[in-house]
Protein backbone atom coordinates (compact mmCIF):
# COMPACT_ATOMS: atom_id res chain seq x y z
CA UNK A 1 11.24 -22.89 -3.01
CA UNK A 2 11.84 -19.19 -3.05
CA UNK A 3 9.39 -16.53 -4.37
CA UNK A 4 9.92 -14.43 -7.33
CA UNK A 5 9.61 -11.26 -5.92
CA UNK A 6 10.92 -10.08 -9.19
CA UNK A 7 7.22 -9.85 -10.37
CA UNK A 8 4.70 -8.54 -8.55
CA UNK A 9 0.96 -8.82 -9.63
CA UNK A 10 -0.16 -6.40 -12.50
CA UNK A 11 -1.49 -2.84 -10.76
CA UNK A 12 -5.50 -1.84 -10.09
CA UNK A 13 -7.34 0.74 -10.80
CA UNK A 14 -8.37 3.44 -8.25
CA UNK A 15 -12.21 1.37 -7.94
CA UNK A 16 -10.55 -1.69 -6.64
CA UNK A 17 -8.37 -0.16 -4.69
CA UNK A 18 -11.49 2.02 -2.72
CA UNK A 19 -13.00 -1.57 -2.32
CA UNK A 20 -10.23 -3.34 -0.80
CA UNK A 21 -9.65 -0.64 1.40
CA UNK A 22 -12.81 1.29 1.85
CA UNK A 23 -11.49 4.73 1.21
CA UNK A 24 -13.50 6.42 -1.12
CA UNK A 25 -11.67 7.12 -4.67
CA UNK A 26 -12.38 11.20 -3.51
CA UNK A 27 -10.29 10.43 -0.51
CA UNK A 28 -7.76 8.89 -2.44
CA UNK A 29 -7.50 11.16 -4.72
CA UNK A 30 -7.00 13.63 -2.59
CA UNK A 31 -4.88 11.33 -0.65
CA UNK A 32 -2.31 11.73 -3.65
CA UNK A 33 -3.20 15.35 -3.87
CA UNK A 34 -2.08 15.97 -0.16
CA UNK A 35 1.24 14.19 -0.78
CA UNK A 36 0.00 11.05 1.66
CA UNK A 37 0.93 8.26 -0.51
CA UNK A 38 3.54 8.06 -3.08
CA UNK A 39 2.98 9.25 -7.15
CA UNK A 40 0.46 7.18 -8.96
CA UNK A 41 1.43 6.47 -11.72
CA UNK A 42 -1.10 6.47 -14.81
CA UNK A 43 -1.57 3.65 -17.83
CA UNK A 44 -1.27 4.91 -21.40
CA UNK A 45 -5.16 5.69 -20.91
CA UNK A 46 -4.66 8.38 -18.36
CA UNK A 47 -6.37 6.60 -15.26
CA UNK A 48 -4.38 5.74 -12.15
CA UNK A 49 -2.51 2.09 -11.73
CA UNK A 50 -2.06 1.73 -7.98
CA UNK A 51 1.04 -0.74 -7.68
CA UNK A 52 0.92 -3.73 -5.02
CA UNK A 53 3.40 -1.34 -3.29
CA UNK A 54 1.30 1.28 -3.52
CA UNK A 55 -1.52 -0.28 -2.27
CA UNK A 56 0.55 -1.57 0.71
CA UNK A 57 1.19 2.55 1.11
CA UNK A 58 -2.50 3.48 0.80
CA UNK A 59 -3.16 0.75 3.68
CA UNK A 60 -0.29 2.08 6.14
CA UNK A 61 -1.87 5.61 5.81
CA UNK A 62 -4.93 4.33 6.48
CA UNK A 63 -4.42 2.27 9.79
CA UNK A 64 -1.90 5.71 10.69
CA UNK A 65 -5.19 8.36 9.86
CA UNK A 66 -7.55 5.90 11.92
CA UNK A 67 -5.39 5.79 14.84
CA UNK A 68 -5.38 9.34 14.76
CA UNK A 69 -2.13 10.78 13.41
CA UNK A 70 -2.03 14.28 12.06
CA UNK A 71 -2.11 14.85 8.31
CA UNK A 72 0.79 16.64 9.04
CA UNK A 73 2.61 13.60 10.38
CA UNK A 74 1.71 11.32 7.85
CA UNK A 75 2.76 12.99 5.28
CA UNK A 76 5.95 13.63 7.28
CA UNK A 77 6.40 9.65 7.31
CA UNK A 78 5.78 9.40 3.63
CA UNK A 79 8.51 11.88 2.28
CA UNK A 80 10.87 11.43 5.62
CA UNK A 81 14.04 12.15 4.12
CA UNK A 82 16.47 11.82 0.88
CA UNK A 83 19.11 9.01 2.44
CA UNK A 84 17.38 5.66 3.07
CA UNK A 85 19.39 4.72 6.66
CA UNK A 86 17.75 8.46 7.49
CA UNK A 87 14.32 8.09 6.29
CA UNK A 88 14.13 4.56 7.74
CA UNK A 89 15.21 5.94 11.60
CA UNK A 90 12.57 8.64 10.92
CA UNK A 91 9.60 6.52 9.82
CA UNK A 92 10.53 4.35 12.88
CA UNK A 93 10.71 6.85 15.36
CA UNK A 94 6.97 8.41 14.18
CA UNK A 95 5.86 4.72 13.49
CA UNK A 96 6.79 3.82 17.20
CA UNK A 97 5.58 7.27 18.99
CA UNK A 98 2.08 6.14 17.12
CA UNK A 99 2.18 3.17 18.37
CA UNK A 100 2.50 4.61 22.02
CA UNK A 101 -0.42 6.68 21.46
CA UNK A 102 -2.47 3.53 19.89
CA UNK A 103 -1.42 1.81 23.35
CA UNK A 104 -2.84 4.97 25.33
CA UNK A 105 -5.76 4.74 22.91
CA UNK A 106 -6.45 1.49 23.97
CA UNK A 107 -6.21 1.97 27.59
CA UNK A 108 -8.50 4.57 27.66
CA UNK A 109 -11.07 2.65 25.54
CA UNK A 110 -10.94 -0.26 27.96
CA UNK A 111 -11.42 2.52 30.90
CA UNK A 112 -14.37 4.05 28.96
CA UNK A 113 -15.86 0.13 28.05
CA UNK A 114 -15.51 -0.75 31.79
CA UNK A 115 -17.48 2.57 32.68
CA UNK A 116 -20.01 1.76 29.98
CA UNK A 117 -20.85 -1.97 31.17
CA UNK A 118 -21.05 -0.78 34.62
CA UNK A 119 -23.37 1.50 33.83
CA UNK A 120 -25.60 -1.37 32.12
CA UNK A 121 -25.40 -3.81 34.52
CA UNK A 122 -26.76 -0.83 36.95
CA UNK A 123 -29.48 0.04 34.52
CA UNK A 124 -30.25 -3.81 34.28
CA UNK A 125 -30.30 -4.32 37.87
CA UNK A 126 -32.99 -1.13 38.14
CA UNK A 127 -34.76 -2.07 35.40
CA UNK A 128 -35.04 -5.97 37.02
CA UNK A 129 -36.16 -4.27 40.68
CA UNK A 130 -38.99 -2.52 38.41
CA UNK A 131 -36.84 0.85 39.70
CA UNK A 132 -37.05 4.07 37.10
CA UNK A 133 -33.20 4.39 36.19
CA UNK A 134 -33.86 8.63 36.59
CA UNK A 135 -35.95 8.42 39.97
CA UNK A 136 -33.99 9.49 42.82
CA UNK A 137 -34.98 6.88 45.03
CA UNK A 138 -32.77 4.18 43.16
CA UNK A 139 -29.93 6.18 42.74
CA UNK A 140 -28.50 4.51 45.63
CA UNK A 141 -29.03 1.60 44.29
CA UNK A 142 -27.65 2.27 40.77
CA UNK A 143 -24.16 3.63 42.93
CA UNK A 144 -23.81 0.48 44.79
CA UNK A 145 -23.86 -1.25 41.55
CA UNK A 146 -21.98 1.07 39.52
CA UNK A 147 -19.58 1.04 42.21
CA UNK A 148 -19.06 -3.09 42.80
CA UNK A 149 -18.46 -2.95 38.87
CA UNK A 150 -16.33 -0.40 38.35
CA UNK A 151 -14.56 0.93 41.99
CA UNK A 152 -14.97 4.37 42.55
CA UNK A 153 -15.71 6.65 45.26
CA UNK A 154 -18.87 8.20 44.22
CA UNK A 155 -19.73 8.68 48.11
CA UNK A 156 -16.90 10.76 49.06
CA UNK A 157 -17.84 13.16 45.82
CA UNK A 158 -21.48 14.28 47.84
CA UNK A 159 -21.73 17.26 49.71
């Protein structure tokens, strides 16, 4: 059976659409304001109808802010050009250059995480010896353990 994707469900208010996404309706608002998703458009009562399109828009600028892309950028991405075959190469290039910083994102995170559980397990260890994590005397302790948990040469880095 194939969908009617003639008819998509009826539009939502700006509420619902700050609690599916968890963007305030200030930040959406000025969202639209800033050119970062596509025109609203407004029911016969004034208020904004955010399409399931729309909505799809408000959650691709999202995961693009998070990540870290530039206002600037984003709203490059949204208005990238008057020819579709042109704005589609466009939004793919800045979608995939995004994704490479995501990737370097994520290595660095899992760098950072590594340095961060070393670091406990050292503490732990200290802490387990009844050794004061600041007191000089266990800092060769807490470097041996540091070290077997995250290889570095903290040795070579002493006068």
């Amino acid at each position: 059976m194939v969908a009617d994707v003639t008819t998509e469900p009826a539009a939502v208010g700006i509420r619902e659409v700050s609690e599916r996404t968890g963007i305030s309706i200030d930040a959406l608002r000025w969202y639209e304001k800033e050119g970062l998703i596509p025109d609203v458009e407004r029911g016969p009562d004034g208020r904004r109808r955010y399409t399931p399109m729309i909505l799809r828009w408000v959650r691709t600028v999202q995961a693009l802010r998070r990540t870290g892309m530039p206002v600037a950028e984003v709203r490059e991405f949204v208005h990238a050009g008057p020819e579709p075959l042109d704005r589609h190469e466009h939004r793919l290039a800045l979608l995939e250059r995004q994704s490479e910083a995501v990737d370097q994102q994520l290595a660095q995170l899992q760098e950072d995480r590594a340095v961060i559980r070393a670091k406990l397990e050292s503490y732990r260890r200290l802490i387990a010896a009844g050794l004061d994590c600041e007191d000089p005397a266990s800092d060769r302790l807490a470097e041996e353990s540091f070290a077997e948990r995250y290889p570095v040469e903290l040795s070579s880095q002493r006068p």
